[in-house]
C-alpha atoms as a PDB file:
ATOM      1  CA  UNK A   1       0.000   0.000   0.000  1.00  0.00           C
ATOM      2  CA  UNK A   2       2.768   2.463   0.564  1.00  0.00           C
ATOM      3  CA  UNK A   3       4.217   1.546  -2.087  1.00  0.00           C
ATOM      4  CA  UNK A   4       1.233   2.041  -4.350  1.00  0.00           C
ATOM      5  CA  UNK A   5       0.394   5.421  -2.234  1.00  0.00           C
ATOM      6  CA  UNK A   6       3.932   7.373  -2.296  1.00  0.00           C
ATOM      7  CA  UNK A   7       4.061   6.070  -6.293  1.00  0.00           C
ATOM      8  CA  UNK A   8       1.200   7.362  -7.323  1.00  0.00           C
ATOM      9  CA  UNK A   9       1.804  11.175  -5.392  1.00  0.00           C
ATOM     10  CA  UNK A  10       5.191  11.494  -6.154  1.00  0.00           C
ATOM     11  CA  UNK A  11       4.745  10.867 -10.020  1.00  0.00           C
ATOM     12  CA  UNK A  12       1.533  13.663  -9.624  1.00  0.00           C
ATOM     13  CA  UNK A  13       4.006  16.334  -7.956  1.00  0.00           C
ATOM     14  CA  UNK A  14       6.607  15.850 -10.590  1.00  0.00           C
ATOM     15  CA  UNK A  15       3.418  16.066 -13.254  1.00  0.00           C
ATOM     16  CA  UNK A  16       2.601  18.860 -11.784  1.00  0.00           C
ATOM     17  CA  UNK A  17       6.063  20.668 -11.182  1.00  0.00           C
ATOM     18  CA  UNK A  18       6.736  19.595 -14.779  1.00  0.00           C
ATOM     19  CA  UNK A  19       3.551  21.240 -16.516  1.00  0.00           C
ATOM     20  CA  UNK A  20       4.404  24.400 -14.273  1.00  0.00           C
ATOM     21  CA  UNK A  21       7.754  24.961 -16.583  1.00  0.00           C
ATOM     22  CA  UNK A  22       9.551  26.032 -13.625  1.00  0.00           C
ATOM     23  CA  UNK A  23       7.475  28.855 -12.365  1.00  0.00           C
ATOM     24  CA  UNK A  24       6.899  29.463  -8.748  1.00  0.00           C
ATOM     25  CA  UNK A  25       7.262  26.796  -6.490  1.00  0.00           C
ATOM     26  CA  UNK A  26       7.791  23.818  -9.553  1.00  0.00           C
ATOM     27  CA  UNK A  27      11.058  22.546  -9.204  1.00  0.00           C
ATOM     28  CA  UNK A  28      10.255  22.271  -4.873  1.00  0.00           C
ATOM     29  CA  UNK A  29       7.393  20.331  -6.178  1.00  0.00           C
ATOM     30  CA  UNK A  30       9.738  18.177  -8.740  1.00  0.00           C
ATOM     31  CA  UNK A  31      12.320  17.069  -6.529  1.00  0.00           C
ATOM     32  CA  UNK A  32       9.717  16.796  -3.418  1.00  0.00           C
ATOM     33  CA  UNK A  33       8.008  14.168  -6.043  1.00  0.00           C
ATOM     34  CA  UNK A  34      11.040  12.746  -7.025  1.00  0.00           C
ATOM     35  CA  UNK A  35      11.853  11.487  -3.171  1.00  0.00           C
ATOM     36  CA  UNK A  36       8.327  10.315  -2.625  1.00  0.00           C
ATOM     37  CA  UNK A  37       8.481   8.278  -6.203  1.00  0.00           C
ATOM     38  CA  UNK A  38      12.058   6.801  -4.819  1.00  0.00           C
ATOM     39  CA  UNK A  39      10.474   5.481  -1.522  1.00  0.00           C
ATOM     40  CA  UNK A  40       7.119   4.218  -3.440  1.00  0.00           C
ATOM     41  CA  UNK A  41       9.077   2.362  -6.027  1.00  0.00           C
ATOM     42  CA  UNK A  42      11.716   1.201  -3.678  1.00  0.00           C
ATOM     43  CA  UNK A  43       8.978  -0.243  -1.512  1.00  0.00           C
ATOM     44  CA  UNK A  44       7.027  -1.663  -4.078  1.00  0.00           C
ATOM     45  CA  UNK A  45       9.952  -3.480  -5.184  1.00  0.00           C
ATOM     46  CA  UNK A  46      10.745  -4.655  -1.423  1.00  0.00           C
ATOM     47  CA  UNK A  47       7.528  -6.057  -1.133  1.00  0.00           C
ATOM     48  CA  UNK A  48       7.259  -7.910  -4.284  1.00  0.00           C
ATOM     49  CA  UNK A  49      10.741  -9.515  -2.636  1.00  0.00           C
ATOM     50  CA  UNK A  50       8.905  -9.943   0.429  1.00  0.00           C
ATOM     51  CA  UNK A  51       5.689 -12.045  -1.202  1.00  0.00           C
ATOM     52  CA  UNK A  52       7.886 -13.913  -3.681  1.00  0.00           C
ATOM     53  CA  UNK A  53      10.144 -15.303  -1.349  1.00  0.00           C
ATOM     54  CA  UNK A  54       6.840 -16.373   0.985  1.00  0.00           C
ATOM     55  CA  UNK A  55       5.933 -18.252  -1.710  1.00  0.00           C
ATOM     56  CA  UNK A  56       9.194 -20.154  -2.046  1.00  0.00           C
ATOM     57  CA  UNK A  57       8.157 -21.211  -5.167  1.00  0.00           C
ATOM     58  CA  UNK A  58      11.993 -21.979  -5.744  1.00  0.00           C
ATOM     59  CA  UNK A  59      14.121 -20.430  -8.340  1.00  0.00           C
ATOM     60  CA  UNK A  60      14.902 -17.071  -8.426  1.00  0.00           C
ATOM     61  CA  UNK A  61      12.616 -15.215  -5.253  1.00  0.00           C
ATOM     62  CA  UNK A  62      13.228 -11.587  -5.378  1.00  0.00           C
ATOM     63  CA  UNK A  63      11.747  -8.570  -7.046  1.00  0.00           C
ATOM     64  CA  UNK A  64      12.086  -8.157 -10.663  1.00  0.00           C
ATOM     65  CA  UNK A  65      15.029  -6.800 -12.218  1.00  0.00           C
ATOM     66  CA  UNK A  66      13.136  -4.235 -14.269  1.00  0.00           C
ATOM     67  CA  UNK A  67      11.407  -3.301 -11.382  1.00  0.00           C
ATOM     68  CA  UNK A  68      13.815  -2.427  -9.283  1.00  0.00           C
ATOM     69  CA  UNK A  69      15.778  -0.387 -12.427  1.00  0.00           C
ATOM     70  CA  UNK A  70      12.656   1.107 -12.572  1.00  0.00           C
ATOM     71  CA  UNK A  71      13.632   2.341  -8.544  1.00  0.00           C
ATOM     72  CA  UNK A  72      16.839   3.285  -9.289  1.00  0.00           C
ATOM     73  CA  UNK A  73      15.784   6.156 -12.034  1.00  0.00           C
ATOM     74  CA  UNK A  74      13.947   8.887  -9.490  1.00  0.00           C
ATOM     75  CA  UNK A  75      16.795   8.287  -7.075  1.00  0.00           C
ATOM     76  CA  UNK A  76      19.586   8.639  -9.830  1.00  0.00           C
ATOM     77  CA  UNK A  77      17.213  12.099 -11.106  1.00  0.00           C
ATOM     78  CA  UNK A  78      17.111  12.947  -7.027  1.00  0.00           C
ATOM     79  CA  UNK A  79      21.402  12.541  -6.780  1.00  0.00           C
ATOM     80  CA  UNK A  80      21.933  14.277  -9.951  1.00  0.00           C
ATOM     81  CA  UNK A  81      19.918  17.584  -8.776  1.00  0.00           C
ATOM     82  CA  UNK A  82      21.717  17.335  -5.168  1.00  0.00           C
ATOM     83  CA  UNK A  83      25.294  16.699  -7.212  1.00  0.00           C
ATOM     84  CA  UNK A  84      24.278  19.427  -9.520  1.00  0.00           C
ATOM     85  CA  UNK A  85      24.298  22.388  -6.790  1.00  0.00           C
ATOM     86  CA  UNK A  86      27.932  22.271  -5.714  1.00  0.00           C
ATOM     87  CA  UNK A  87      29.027  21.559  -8.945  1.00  0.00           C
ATOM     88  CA  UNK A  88      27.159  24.767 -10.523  1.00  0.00           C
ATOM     89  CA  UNK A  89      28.571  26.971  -7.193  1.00  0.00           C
ATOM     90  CA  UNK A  90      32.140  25.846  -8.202  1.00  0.00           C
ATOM     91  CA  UNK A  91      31.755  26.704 -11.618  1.00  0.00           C
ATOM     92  CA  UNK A  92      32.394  22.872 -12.763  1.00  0.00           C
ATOM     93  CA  UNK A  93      29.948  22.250 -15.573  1.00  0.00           C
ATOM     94  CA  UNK A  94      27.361  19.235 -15.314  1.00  0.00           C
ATOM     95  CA  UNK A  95      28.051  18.303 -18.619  1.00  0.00           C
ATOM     96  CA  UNK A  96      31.934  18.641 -18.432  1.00  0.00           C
ATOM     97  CA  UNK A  97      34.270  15.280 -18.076  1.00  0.00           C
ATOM     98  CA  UNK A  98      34.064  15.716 -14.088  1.00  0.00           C
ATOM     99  CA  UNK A  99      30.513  16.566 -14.103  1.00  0.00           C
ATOM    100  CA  UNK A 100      29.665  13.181 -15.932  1.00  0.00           C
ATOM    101  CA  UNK A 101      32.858  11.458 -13.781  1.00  0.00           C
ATOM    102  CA  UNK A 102      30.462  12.447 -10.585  1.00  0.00           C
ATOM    103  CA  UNK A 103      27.008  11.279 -12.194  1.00  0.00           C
ATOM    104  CA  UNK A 104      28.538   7.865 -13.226  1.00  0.00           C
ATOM    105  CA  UNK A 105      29.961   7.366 -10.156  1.00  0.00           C
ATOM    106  CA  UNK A 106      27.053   8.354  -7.927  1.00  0.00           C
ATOM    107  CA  UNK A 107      24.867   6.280 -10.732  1.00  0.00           C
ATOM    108  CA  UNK A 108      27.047   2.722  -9.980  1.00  0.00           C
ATOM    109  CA  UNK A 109      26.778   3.662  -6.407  1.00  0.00           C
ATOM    110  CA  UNK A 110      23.132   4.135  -6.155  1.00  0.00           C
ATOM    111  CA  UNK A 111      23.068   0.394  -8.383  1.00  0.00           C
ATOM    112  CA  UNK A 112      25.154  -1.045  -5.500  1.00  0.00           C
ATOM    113  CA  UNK A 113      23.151   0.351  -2.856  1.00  0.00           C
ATOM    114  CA  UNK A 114      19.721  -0.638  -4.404  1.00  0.00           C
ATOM    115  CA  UNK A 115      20.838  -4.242  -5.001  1.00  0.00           C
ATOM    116  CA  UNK A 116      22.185  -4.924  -1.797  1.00  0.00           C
ATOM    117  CA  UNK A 117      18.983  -3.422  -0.242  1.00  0.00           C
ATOM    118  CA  UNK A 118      16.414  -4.981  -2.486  1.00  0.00           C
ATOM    119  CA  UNK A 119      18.341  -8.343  -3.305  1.00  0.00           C
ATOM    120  CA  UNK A 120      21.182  -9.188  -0.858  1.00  0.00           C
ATOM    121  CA  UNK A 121      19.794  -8.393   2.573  1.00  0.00           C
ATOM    122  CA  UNK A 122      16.406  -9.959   1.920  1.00  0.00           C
ATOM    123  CA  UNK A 123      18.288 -13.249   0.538  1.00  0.00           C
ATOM    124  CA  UNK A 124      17.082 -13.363  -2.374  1.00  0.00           C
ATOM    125  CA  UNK A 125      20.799 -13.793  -3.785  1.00  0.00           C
ATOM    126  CA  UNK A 126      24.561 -14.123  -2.604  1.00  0.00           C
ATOM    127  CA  UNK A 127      27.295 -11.472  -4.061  1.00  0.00           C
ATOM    128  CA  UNK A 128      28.944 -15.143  -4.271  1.00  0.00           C
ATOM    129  CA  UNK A 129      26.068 -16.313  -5.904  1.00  0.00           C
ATOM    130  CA  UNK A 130      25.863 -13.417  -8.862  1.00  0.00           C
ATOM    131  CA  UNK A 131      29.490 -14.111  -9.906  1.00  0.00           C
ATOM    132  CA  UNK A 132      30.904 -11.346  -6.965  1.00  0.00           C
ATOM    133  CA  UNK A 133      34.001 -12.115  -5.463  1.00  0.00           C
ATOM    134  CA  UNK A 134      36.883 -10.305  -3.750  1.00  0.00           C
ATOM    135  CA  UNK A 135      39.638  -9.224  -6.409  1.00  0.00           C
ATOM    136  CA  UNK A 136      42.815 -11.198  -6.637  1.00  0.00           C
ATOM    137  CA  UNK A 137      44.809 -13.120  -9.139  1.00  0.00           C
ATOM    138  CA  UNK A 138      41.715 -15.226 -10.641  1.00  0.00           C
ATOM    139  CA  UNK A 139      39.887 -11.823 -10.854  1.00  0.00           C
ATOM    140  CA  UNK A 140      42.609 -10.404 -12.959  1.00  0.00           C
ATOM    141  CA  UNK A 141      42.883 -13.429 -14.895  1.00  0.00           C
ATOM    142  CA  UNK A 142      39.061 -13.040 -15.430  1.00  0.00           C
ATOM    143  CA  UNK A 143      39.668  -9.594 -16.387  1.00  0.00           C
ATOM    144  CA  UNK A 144      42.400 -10.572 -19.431  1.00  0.00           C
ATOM    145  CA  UNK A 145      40.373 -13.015 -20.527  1.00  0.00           C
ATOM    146  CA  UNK A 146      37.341 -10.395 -20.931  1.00  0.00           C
ATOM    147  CA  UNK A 147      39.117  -7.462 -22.333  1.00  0.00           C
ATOM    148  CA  UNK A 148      40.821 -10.357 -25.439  1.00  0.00           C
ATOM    149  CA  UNK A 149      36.918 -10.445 -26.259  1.00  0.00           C
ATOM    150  CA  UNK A 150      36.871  -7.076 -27.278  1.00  0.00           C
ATOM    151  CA  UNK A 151      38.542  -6.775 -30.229  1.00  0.00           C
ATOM    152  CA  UNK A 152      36.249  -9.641 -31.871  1.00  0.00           C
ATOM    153  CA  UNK A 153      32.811  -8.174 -30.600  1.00  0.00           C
ATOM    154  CA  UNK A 154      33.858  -4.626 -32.359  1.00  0.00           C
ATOM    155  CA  UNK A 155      34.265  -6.889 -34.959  1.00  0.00           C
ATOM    156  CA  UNK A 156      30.880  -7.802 -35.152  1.00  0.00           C
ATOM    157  CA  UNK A 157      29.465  -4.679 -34.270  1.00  0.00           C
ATOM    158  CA  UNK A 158      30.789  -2.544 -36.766  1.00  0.00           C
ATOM    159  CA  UNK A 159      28.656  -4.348 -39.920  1.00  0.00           C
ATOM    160  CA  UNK A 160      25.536  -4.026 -37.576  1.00  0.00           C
ATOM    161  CA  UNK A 161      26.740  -0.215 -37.031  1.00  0.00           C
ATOM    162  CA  UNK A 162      27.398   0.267 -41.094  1.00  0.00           C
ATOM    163  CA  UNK A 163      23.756  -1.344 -41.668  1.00  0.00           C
ATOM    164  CA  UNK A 164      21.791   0.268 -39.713  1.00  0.00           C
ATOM    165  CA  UNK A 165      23.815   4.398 -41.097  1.00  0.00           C
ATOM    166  CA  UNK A 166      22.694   3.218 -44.383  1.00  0.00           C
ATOM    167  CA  UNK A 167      19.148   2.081 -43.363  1.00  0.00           C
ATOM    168  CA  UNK A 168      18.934   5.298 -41.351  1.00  0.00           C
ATOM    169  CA  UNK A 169      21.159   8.494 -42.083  1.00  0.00           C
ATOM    170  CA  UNK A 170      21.387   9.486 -38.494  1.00  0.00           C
ATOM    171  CA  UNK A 171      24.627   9.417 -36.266  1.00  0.00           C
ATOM    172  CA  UNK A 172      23.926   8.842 -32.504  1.00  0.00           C
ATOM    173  CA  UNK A 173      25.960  11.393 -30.366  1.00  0.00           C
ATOM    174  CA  UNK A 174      28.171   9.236 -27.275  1.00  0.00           C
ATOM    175  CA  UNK A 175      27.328   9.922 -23.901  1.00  0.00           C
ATOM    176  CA  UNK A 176      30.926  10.702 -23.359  1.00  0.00           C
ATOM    177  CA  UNK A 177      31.617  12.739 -26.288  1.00  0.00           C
ATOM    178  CA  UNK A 178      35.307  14.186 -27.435  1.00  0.00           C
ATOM    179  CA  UNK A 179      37.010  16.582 -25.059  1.00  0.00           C
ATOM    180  CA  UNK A 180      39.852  17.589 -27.648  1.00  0.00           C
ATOM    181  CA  UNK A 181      41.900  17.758 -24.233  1.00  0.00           C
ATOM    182  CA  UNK A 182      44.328  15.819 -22.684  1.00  0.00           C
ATOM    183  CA  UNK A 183      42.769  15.472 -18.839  1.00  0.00           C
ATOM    184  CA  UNK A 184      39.352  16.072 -19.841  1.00  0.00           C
ATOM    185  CA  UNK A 185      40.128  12.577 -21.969  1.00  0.00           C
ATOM    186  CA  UNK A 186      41.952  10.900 -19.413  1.00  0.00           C
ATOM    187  CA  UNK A 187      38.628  11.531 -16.899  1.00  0.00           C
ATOM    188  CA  UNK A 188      36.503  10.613 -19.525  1.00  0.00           C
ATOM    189  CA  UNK A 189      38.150   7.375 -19.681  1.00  0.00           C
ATOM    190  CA  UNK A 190      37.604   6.780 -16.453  1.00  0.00           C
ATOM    191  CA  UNK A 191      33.986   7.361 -15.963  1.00  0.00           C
ATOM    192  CA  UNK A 192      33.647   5.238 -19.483  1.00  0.00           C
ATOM    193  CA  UNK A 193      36.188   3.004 -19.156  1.00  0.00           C
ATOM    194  CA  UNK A 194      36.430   2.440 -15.348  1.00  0.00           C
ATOM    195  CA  UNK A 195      33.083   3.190 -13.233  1.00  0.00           C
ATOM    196  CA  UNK A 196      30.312   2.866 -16.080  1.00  0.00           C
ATOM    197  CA  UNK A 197      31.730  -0.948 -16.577  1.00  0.00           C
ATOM    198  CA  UNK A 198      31.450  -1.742 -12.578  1.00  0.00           C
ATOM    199  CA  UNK A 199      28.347  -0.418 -12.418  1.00  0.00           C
ATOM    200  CA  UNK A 200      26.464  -1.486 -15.306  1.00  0.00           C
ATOM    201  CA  UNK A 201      27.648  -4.954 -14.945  1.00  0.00           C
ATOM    202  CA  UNK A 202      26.391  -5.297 -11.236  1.00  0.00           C
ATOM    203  CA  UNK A 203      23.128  -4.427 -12.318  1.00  0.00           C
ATOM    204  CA  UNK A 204      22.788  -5.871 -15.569  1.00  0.00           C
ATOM    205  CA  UNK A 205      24.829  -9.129 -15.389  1.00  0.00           C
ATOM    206  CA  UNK A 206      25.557  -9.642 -11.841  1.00  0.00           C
ATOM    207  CA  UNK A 207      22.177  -9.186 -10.631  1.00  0.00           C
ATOM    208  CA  UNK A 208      19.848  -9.308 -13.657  1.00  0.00           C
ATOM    209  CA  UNK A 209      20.871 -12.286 -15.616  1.00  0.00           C
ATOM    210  CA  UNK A 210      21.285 -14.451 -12.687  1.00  0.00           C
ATOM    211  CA  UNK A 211      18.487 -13.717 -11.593  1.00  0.00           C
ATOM    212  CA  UNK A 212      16.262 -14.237 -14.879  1.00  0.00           C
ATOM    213  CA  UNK A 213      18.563 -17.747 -15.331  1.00  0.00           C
ATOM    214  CA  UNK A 214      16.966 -18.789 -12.002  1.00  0.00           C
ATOM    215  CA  UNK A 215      13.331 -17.741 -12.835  1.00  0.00           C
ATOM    216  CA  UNK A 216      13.466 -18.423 -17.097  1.00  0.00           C
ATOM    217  CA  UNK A 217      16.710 -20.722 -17.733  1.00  0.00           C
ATOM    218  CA  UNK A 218      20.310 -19.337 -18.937  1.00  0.00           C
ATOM    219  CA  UNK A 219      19.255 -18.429 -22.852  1.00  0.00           C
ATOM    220  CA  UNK A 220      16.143 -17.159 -22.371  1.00  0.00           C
ATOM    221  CA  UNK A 221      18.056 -15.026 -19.426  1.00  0.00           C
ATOM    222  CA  UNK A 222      20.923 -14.180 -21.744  1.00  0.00           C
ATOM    223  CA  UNK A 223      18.768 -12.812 -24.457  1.00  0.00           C
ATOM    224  CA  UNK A 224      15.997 -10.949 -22.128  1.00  0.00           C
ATOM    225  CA  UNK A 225      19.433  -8.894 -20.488  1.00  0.00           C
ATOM    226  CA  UNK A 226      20.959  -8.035 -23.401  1.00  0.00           C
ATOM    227  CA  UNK A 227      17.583  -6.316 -24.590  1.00  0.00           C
ATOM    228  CA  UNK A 228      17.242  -5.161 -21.218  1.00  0.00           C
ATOM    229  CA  UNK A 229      20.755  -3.696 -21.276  1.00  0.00           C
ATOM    230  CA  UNK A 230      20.142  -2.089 -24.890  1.00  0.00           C
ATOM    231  CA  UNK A 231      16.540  -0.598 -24.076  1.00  0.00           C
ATOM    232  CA  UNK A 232      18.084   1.138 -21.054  1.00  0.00           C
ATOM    233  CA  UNK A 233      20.811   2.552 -22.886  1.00  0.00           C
ATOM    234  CA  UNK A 234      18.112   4.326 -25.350  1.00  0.00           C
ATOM    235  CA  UNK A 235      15.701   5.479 -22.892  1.00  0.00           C
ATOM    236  CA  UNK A 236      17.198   9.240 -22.566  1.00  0.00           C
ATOM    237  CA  UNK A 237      17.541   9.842 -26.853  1.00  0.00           C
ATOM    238  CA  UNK A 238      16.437  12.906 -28.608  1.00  0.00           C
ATOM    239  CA  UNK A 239      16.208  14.092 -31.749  1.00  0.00           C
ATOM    240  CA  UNK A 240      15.291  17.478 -33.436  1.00  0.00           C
ATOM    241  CA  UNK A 241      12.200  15.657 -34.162  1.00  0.00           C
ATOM    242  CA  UNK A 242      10.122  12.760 -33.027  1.00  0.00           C
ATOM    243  CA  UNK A 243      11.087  10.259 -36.206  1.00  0.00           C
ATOM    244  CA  UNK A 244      14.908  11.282 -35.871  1.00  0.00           C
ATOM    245  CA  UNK A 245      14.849  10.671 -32.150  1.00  0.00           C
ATOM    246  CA  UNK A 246      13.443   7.035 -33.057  1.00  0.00           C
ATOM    247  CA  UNK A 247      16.241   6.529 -36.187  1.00  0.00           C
ATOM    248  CA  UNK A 248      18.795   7.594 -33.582  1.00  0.00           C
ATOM    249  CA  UNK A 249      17.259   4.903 -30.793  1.00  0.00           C
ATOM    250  CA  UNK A 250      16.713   2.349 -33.207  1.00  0.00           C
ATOM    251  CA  UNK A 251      20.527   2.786 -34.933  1.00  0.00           C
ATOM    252  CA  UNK A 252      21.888   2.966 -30.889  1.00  0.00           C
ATOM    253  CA  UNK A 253      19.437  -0.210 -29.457  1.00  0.00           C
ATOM    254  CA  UNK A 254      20.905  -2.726 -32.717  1.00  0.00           C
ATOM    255  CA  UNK A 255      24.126  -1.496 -32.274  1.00  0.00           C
ATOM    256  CA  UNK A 256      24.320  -2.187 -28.467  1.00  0.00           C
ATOM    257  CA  UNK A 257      23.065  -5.638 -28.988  1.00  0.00           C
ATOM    258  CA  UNK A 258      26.258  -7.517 -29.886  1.00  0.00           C
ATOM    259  CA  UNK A 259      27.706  -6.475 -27.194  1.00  0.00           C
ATOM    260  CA  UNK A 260      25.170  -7.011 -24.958  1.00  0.00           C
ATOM    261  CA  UNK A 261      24.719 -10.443 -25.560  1.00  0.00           C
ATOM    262  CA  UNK A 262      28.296 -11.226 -25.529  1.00  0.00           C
ATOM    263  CA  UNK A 263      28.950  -9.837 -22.221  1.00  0.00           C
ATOM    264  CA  UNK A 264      25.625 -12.014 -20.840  1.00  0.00           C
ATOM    265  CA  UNK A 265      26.754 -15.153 -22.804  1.00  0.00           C
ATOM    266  CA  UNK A 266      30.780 -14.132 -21.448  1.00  0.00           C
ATOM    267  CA  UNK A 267      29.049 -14.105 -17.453  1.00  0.00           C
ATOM    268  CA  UNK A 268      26.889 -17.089 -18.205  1.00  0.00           C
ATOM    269  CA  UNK A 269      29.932 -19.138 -19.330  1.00  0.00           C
ATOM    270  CA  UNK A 270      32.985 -17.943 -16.446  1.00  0.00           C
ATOM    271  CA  UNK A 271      30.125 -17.861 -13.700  1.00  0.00           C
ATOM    272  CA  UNK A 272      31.886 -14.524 -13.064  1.00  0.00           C
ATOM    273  CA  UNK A 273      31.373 -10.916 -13.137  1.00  0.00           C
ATOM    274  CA  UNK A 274      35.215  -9.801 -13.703  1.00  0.00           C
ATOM    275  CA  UNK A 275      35.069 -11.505 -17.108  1.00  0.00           C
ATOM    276  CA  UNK A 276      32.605  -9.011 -18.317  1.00  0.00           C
ATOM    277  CA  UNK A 277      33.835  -6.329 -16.499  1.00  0.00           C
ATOM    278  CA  UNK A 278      37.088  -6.700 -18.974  1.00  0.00           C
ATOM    279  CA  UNK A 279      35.076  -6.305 -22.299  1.00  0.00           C
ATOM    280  CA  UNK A 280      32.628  -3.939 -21.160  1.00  0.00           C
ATOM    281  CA  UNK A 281      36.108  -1.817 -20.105  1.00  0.00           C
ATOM    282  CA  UNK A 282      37.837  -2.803 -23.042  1.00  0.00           C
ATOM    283  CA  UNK A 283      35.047  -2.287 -24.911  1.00  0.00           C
ATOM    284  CA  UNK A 284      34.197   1.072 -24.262  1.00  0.00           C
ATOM    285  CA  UNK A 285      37.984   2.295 -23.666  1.00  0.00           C
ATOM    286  CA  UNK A 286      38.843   1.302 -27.677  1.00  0.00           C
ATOM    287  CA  UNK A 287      35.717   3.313 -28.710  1.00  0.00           C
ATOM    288  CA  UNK A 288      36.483   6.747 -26.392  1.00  0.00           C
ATOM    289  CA  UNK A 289      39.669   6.523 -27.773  1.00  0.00           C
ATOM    290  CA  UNK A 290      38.740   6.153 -31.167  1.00  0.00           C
ATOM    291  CA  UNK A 291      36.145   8.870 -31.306  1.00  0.00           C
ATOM    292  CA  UNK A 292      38.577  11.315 -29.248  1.00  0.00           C
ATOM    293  CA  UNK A 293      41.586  10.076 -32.084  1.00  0.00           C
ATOM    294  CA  UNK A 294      39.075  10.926 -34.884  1.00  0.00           C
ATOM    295  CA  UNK A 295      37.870  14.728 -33.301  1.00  0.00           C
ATOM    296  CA  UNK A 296      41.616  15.828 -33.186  1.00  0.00           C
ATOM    297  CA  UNK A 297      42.488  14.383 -36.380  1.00  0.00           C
ATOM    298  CA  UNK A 298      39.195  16.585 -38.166  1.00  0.00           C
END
C-alpha cells in the first residue's frame, strides 16, 4: 500500500512541477516528487521480494530486475539535482568530463546500494552467488580473458553499425563525447572506461541475468538482459524531431546488442562478473579513444 500510495503522489508532484515549466514553487514540487516516487518504487519493489520469497516457489525469489531499475531512475534524477548544486557553485559544468565522472559514479553507487537493499539483505541472492568475489589473481585473470573479447565483438558490431547508417542516415551522439583535451580525456576514460563498466555490470549481469537464469533458464536469461541492457541505454535519446529521435534509438538499441549479448553469454559461461567487467572496459575504452583520435584528427 505504501508503495502504491507514495508512487502514485510522487509521479503527480513531478506532473505537476513539470507542466508548471519552472514557475513558482515547480522545481520544490519536482524534486519533493522525485523522493516520494524513490520510496514508493523502492517499496514496491521490497515487497514484491517480500511475497515472492513467501511463496518459495523456488528459483529465483526476489523482485524483478526491471522493477527495481525502474527504482533506481527517481533516485539517480534525485542525486543528480543534489550533485548538480555544488558543482554549478564551483563553476564545474554538469556536462563537463568531471561533471559526468560524478554522475557515473554516484549512478554505480546508487546500483550497488539498491541491489544490496532490495536483493542481498532480503536473501534473495549471494554477491557469491551473482558471480561477486573479492579481487585477486583469478579476478585479474578473469579480467584478461574479458578485455581479449573485445577486439572480436567490435568486430561484429561494426557491420551491424554500417547497416543500420545506411538504413537510417542518423549518427547517434556518445554519452561521453570528445574533449579535444588531454585530462578532460583521461577523466573521460575513467567514468567510461572504469566506473560505467562496474556499475552497469552489477546491475545488468551480476544481478539481472542471474536472476532471470533462475526464474526463465540461462538463454532465455541471456537474451531478455541483453535487450534489457540495450533498451536502457536508449531510454534518454532525442532528436530534433520525433522520427529522428526514433532513427537515432533504433541505430543505438541494434548497435548495443552484440555487445550485450556477448557480455551475458561471457558471465553465463565464467560464472563470473570480472570476465565481463574486462570487455565492457575494453570495450568502451577502444571506442572513447577512437572517437577522441578521430575529433583531433578533423
Amino acid at each position: 500500500m505504501l508503495g502504491w500510495l507514495a508512487t502514485i503522489v510522487g509521479a503527480g508532484l513531478i506532473a505537476i512541477g513539470l507542466l508548471s515549466a519552472g514557475r513558482g514553487a515547480a522545481p520544490i514540487l519536482a524534486v519533493g516528487g522525485l523522493l516520494i516516487l524513490s520510496i514508493g518504487l523502492v517499496a514496491g519493489a521490497g515487497s514484491q521480494g517480500i511475497e515472492r520469497l513467501a511463496r518459495g516457489r523456488g528459483g529465483y525469489e526476489g523482485p524483478s530486475p526491471v522493477l527495481v531499475f525502474v527504482a533506481s531512475i527517481p533516485i539517480s534524477l534525485l542525486a543528480i539535482v543534489v550533485l548538480g548544486v555544488p558543482l554549478a557553485l564551483a563553476g564545474i559544468p554538469v556536462d563537463g568530463p568531471i561533471g559526468r565522472l560524478a554522475s557515473v559514479t554516484v549512478q554505480a553507487l546508487i546500483y550497488l546500494g539498491i541491489v544490496r537493499l532490495l536483493v542481498v539483505d532480503p536473501g534473495a541472492l549471494s554477491w557469491s552467488e551473482m558471480g561477486i568475489r573479492r579481487p585477486g589473481w583469478g579476478a585479474i585473470w578473469e579480467l584478461g580473458i574479458g578485455a581479449l573479447w573485445a577486439i572480436p565483438v567490435i568486430g561484429a558490431t561494426i557491420p551491424v553499425a554500417a547497416i543500420f547508417s545506411v538504413l537510417f542516415p542518423v549518427t547517434p551522439v556518445s554519452p561521453l563525447p570528445p574533449t579535444g583535451e588531454l585530462v578532460g580525456f583521461a577523466i573521460q576514460l575513467v567514468a567510461g572506461a572504469i566506473v560505467a563498466p562496474l556499475g552497469e555490470e552489477l546491475l545488468f549481469r551480476a544481478f539481472a541475468t542471474t536472476a532471470w537464469a533462475r526464474a526463465v533458464g540461462p538463454r532465455r536469461a541471456l537474451v531478455r538482459g541483453a535487450l534489457f541492457f540495450a533498451i536502457v541505454h536508449v531510454l534518454t535519446i532525442s532528436g530534433g524531431s520525433a522520427s529522428q529521435a526514433a532513427e537515432l534509438a533504433l541505430v543505438a538499441f541494434a548497435t548495443r546488442l552484440p555487445v550485450a549479448l556477448a557480455l551475458g553469454w561471457l558471465f553465463l559461461r565464467r560464472g563470473s562478473i570480472w570476465a565481463p567487467i574486462g570487455l565492457h572496459a575494453t570495450f568502451n575504452a577502444i571506442l572513447l579513444i577512437l572517437g577522441e583520435a578521430a575529433a583531433r584528427s578533423v
